[in-house]
Protein backbone atom coordinates (compact mmCIF):
# COMPACT_ATOMS: atom_id res chain seq x y z
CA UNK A 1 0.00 0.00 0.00
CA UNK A 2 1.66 3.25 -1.20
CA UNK A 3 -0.94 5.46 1.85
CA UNK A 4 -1.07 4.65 4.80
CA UNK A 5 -3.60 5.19 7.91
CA UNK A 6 -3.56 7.53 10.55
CA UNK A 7 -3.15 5.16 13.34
CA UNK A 8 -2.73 1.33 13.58
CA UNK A 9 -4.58 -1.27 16.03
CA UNK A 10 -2.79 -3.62 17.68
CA UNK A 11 -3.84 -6.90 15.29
CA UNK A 12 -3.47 -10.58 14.99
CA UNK A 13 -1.97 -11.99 11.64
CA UNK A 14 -1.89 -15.53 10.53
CA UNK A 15 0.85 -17.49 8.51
CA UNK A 16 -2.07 -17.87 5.73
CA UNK A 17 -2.60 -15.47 2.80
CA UNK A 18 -5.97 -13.14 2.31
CA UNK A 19 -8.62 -15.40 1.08
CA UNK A 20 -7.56 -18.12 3.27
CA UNK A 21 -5.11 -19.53 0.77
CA UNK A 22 -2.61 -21.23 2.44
CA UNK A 23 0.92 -21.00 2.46
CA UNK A 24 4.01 -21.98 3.60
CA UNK A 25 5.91 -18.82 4.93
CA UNK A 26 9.26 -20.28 5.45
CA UNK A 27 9.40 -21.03 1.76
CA UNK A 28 8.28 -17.90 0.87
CA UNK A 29 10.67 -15.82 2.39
CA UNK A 30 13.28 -18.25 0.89
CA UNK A 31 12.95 -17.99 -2.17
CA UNK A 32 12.72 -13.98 -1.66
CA UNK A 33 16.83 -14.48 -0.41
CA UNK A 34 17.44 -16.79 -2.52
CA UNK A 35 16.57 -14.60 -5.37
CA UNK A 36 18.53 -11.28 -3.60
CA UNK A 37 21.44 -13.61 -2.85
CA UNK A 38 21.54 -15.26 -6.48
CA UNK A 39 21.42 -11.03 -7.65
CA UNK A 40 24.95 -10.80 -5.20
CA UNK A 41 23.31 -8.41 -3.06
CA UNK A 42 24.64 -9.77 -0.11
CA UNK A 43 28.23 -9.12 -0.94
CA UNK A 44 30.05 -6.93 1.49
CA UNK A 45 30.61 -3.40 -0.24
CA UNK A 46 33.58 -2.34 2.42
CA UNK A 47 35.45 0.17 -0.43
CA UNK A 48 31.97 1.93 0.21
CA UNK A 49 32.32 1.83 3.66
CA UNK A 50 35.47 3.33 3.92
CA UNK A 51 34.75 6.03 1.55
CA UNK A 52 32.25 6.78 4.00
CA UNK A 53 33.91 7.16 6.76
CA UNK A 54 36.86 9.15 5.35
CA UNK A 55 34.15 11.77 3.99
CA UNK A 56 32.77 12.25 7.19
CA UNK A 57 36.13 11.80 9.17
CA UNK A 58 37.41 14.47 6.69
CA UNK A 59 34.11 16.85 7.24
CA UNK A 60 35.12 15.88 11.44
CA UNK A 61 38.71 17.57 10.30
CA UNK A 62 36.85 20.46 9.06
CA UNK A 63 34.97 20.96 11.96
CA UNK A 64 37.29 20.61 14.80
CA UNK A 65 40.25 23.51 11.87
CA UNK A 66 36.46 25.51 12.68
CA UNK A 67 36.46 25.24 16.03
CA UNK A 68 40.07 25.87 16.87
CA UNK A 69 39.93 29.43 14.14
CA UNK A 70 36.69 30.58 16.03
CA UNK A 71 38.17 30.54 19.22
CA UNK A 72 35.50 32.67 21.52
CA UNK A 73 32.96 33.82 19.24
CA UNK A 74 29.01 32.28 18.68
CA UNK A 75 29.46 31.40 15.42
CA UNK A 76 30.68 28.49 17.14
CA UNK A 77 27.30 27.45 17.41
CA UNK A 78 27.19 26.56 13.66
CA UNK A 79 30.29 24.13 14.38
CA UNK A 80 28.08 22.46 17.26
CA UNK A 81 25.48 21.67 14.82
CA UNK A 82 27.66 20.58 12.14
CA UNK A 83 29.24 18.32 14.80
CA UNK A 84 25.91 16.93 15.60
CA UNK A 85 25.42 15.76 11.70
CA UNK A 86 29.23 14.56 11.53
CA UNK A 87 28.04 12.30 14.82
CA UNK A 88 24.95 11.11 13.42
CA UNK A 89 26.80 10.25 10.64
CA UNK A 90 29.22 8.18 12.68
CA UNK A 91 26.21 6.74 14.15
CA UNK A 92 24.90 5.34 10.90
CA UNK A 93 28.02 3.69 10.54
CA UNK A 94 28.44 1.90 14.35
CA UNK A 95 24.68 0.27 12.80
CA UNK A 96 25.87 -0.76 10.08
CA UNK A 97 28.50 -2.79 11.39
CA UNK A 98 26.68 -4.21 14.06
CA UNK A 99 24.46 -5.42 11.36
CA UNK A 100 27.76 -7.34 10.00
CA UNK A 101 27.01 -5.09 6.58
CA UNK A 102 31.06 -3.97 6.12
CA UNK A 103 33.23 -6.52 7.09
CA UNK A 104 33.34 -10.77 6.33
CA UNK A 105 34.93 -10.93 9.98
CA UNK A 106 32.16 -10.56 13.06
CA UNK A 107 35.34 -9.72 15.19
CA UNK A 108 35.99 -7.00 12.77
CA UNK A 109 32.53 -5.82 12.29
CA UNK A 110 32.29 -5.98 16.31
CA UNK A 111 35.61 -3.68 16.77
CA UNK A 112 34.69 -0.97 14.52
CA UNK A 113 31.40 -0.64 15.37
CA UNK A 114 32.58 -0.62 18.90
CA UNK A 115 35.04 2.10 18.17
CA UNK A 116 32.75 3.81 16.18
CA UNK A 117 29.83 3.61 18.63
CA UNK A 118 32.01 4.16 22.15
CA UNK A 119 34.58 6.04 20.74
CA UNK A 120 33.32 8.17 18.36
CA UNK A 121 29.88 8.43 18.68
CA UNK A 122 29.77 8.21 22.77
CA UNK A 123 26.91 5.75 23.41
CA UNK A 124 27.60 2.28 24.52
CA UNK A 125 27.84 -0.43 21.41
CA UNK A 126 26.78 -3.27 23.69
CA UNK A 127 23.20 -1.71 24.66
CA UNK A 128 22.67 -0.24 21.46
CA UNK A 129 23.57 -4.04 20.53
CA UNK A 130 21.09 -5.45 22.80
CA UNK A 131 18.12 -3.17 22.20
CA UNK A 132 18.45 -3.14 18.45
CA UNK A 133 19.00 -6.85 18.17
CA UNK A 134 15.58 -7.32 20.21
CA UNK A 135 13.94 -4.42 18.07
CA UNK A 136 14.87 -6.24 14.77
CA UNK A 137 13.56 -9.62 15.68
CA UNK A 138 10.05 -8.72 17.07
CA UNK A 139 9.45 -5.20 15.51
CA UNK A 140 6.01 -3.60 17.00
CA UNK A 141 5.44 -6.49 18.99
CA UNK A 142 3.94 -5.77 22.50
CA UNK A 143 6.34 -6.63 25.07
CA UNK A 144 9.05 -7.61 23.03
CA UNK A 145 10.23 -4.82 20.97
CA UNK A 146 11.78 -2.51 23.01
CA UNK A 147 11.57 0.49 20.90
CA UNK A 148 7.08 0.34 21.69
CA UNK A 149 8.06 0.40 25.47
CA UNK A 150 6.26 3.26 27.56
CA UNK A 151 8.85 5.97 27.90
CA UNK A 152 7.85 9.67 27.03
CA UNK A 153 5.55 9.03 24.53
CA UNK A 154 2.96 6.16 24.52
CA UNK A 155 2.43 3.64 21.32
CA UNK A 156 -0.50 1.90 22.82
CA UNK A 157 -3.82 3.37 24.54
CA UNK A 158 -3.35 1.03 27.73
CA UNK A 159 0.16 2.85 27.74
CA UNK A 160 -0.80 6.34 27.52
CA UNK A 161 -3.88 5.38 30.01
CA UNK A 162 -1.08 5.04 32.51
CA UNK A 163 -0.42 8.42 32.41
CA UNK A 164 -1.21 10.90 35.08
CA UNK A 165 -1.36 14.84 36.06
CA UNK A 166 1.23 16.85 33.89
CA UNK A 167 2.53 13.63 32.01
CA UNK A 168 -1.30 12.87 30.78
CA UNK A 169 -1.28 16.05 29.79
CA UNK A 170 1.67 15.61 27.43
CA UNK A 171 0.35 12.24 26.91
CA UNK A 172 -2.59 13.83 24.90
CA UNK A 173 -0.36 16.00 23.29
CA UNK A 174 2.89 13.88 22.49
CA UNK A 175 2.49 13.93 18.49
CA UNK A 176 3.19 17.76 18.71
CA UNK A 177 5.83 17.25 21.30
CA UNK A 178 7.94 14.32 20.30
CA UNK A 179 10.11 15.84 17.84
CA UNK A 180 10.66 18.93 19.91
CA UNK A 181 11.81 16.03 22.68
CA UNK A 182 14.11 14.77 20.38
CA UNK A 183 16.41 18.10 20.89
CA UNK A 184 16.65 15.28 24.59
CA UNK A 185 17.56 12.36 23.23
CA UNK A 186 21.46 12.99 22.53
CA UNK A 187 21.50 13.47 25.92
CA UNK A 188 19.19 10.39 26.96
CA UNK A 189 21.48 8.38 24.82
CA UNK A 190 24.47 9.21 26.30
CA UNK A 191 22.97 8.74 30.14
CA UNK A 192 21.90 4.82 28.87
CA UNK A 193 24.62 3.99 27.60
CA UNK A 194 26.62 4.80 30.65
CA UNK A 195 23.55 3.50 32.75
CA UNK A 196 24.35 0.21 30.83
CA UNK A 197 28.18 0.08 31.30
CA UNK A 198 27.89 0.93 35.28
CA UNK A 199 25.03 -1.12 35.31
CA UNK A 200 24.75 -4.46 37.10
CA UNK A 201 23.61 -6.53 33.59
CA UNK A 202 25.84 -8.18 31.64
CA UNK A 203 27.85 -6.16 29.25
CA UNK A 204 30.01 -7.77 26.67
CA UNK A 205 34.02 -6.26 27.07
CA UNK A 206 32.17 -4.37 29.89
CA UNK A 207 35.54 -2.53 31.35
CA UNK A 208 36.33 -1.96 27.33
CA UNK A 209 33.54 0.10 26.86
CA UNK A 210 33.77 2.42 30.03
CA UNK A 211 37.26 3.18 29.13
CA UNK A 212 36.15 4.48 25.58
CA UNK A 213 33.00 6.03 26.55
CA UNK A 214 34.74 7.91 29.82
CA UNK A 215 37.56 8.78 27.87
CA UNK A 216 35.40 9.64 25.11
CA UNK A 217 33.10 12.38 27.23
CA UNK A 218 35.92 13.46 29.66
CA UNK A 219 38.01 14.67 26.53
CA UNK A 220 35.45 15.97 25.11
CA UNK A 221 34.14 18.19 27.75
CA UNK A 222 37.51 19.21 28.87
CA UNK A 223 38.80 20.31 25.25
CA UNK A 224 35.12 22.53 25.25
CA UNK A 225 35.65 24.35 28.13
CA UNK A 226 39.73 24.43 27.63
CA UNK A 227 39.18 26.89 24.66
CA UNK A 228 35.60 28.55 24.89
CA UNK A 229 34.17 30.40 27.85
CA UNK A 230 31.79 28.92 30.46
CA UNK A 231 28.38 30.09 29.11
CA UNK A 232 29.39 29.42 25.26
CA UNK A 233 30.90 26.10 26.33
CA UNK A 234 27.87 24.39 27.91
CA UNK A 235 26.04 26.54 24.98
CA UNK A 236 28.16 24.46 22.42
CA UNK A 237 27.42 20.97 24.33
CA UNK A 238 23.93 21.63 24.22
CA UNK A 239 23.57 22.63 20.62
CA UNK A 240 26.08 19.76 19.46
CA UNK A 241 23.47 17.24 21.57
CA UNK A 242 20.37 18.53 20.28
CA UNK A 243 21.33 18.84 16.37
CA UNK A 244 22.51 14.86 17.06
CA UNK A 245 19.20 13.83 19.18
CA UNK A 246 16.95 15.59 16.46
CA UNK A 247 18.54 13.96 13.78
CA UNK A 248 18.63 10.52 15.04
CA UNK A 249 15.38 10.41 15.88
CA UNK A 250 14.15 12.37 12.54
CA UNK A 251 16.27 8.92 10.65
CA UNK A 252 14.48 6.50 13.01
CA UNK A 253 11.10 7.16 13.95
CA UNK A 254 9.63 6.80 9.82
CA UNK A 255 10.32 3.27 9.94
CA UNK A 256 8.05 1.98 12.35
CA UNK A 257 5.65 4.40 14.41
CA UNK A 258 2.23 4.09 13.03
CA UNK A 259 2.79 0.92 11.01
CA UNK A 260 0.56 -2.16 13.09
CA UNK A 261 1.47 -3.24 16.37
CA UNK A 262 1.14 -6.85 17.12
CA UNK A 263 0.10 -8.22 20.26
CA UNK A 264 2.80 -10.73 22.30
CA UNK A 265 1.53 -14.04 20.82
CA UNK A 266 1.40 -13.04 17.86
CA UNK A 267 1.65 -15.61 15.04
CA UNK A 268 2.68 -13.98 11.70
CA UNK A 269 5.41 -15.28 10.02
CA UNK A 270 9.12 -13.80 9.26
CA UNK A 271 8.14 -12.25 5.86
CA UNK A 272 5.03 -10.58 7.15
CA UNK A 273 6.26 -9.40 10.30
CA UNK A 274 9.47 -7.44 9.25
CA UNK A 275 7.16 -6.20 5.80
CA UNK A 276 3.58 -4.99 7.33
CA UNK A 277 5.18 -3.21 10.36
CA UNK A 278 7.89 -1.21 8.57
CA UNK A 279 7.57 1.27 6.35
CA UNK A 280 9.89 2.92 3.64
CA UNK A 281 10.74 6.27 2.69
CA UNK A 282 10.90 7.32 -1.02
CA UNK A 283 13.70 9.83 -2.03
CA UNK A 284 17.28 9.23 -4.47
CA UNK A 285 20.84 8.97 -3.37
CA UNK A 286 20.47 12.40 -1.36
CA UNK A 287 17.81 10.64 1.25
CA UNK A 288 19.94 7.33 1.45
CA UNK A 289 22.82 9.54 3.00
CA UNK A 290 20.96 11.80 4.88
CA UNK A 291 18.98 8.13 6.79
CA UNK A 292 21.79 6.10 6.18
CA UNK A 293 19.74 3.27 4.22
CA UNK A 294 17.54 3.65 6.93
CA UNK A 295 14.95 5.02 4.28
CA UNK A 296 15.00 1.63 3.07
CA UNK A 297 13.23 -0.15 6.44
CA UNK A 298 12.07 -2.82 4.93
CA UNK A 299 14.39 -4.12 2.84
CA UNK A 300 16.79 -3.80 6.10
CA UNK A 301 14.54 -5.42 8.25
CA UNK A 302 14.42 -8.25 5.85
CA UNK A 303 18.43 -8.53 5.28
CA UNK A 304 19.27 -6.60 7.86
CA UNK A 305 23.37 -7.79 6.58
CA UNK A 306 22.84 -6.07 3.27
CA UNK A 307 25.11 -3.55 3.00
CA UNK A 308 23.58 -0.01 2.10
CA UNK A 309 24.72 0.89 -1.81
CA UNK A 310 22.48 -2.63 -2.83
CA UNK A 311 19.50 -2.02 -0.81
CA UNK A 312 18.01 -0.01 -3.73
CA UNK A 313 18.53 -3.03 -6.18
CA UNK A 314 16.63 -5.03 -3.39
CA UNK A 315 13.47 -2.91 -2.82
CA UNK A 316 13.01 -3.38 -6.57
CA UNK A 317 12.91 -7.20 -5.85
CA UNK A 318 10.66 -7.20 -2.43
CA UNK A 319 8.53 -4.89 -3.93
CA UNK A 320 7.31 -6.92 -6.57
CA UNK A 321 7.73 -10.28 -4.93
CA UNK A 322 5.15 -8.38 -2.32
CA UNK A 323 2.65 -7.24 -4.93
CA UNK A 324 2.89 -10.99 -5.91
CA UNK A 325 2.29 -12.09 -2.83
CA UNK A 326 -0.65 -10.09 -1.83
CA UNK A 327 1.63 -8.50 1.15
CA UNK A 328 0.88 -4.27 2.34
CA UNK A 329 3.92 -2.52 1.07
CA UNK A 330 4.24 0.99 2.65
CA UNK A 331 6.32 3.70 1.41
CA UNK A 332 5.82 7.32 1.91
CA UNK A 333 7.67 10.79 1.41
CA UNK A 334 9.75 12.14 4.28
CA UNK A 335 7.23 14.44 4.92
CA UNK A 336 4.69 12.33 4.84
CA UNK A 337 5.67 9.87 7.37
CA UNK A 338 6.42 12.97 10.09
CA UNK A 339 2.95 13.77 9.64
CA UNK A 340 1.79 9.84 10.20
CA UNK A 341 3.69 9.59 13.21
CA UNK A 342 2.29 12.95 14.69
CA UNK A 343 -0.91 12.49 14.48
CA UNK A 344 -0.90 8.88 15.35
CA UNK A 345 0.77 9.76 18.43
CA UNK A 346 -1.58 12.08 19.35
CA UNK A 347 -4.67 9.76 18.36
CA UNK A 348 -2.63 7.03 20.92
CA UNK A 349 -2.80 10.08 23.41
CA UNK A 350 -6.49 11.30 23.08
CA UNK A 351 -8.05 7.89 22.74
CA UNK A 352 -6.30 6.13 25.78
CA UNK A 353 -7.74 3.52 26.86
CA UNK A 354 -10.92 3.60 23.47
CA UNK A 355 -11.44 1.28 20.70
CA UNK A 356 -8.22 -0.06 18.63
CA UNK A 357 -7.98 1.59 15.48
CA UNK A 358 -8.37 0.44 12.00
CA UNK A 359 -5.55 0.10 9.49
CA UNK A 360 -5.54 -1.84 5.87
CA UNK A 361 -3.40 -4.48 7.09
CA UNK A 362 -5.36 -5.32 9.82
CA UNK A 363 -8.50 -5.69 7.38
CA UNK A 364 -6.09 -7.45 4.59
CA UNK A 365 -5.11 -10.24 7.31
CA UNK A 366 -8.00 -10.06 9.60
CA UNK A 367 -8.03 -10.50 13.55
């Protein structure tokens, strides 16, 4: 389905096709890899990779020449946001190798992302590990993906029913306020990953990882305030933190929020699952840089190793094998999909507790 509905019920799908037609799921989906793999889209692309990371390593040199010339001045404020990009950037790359997308070698994959992600980026690799790994193999399922869970904003009614005095006000509300919260979530990342890393739960290369990251934030803060003034120095952090929570959050929340939610036991099969609850974003070489692939959700969710430059060639493939299939394909603009996941946040909000809502897949697959 190129639209796509307001809101989206939490819904029951079964491993059988519309019209009660039944099929056999695992097959299905194999012969979808089978087909990408025969195409050699599953080839490691690491000369792209490392073009990658020199441009934005290079555009990181540019920034910090910026920084040092400025000295005490505002403009500095435009290096803080470019920073924030450069980061985000960074951050694109830490997921791609803990997807296994640039390297043969896991051990390889695992150190660069780890450098990139602890080093770099300053948020822990091992809970960004954990979560995502979770996220990607039940996504919008109640009480297993963790990226649904109740935090600030609400995915279900019973969630946002839970809500009381000023945070059921927001609760009502939260559409128009989550991306303004986003200019938080640099910061929120940065306190869980260290939350993780002191934490008592297990944390692969635990003492690894606080080295980086407490290297990572101590040099950072100290080579801030070791060249600009108080006030513009915490004014720097701040802007560099909300330019990097905005973004990440602009790249991530398209691909899921407002797509179906599926209750804990639900049955639908691989295909289905990682297809009806994600949702692409249209755009050209410009919006695969700017999300990182992530514009292509659904193709990642279903070879979530594919390394970025093929997963163009691959929507090409899943979208027709779909259409063949009989499976809801979303994809919407940029702007578009902001809009989706506004107002069904705020529809979550207002109708806490109410009816589900309806959404084409859930009538496609029924309940």
């Amino acid at each position: 389905m190129s639209g796509q509905s307001i809101a989206s019920p939490v819904v029951t799908f079964t491993k059988t096709k519309p019209g009660g037609n039944s099929a056999n799921p695992t097959t299905e989906y194999s012969s979808l890899l089978r087909t990408v793999r025969d195409a050699g889209l599953l080839q490691r692309r690491t000369g792209f990779y490392v073009m990658m990371f020199s441009i934005v390593t290079a555009a990181l040199g540019g920034v910090i020449t910026g920084f040092i010339l400025l000295g005490d001045s505002w403009f500095q404020l435009l290096m803080a946001a470019a920073l924030g990009i450069i980061l985000t950037q960074y951050a694109f790359l830490a997921h791609e190798t803990a997807h296994r997308q640039v390297f043969e070698s896991g051990k390889t994959n695992d150190l660069a992302g780890r450098i990139l992600a602890n080093v770099f980026v300053g948020i822990s690799y091992s809970w960004w590990m954990t979560k995502h790994s979770r996220h990607h193999a039940n996504p919008n399922i109640i009480g297993k993906d963790p990226d649904i869970e109740r935090d600030f904003v609400s995915f279900i009614p019973e969630d946002a029913a839970k809500a009381k005095g000023l945070y059921a006000w927001a609760t009502k509300r939260q559409g128009w306020l989550f991306f303004p919260a986003l200019l938080l979530e640099g910061l929120n990342l940065h306190i869980l990953g260290l939350k993780t890393v002191f934490g008592r739960g297990k944390v692969d290369k635990r003492w690894v990882e606080i080295s980086m990251i407490v290297t990572r934030l101590t040099a950072y803060v100290a080579v801030i305030f070791l060249v600009l003034p108080v006030g513009l120095g915490f004014a720097f952090i701040g802007v560099q933190l909300a330019v990097f929570g905005l973004y990440m959050g602009a790249s991530f929340a398209p691909n899921h929020k407002g797509m179906p939610i599926l209750p804990r036991d639900s049955k639908v099969d691989f295909l289905r699952r990682q297809v009806l609850t994600s949702r692409n974003i249209k755009g050209n070489w410009a919006m695969d840089t700017f999300m990182g692939g992530l514009n292509y959700q659904i193709e990642h969710h279903l070879f979530p190793n594919m390394p970025r430059p093929h997963l163009a060639r691959a929507q090409a493939i899943a979208k027709e094998y779909c259409a063949t299939h009989k499976i809801p394909y979303t994809e919407t603009s940029l702007v578009q999909s902001y809009g989706i996941v506004i107002q069904y946040l705020n529809r979550v909000g207002i109708a806490a507790g109410g009816d589900p809502f309806d959404c084409p897949a859930a009538s496609a697959y029924g309940r």
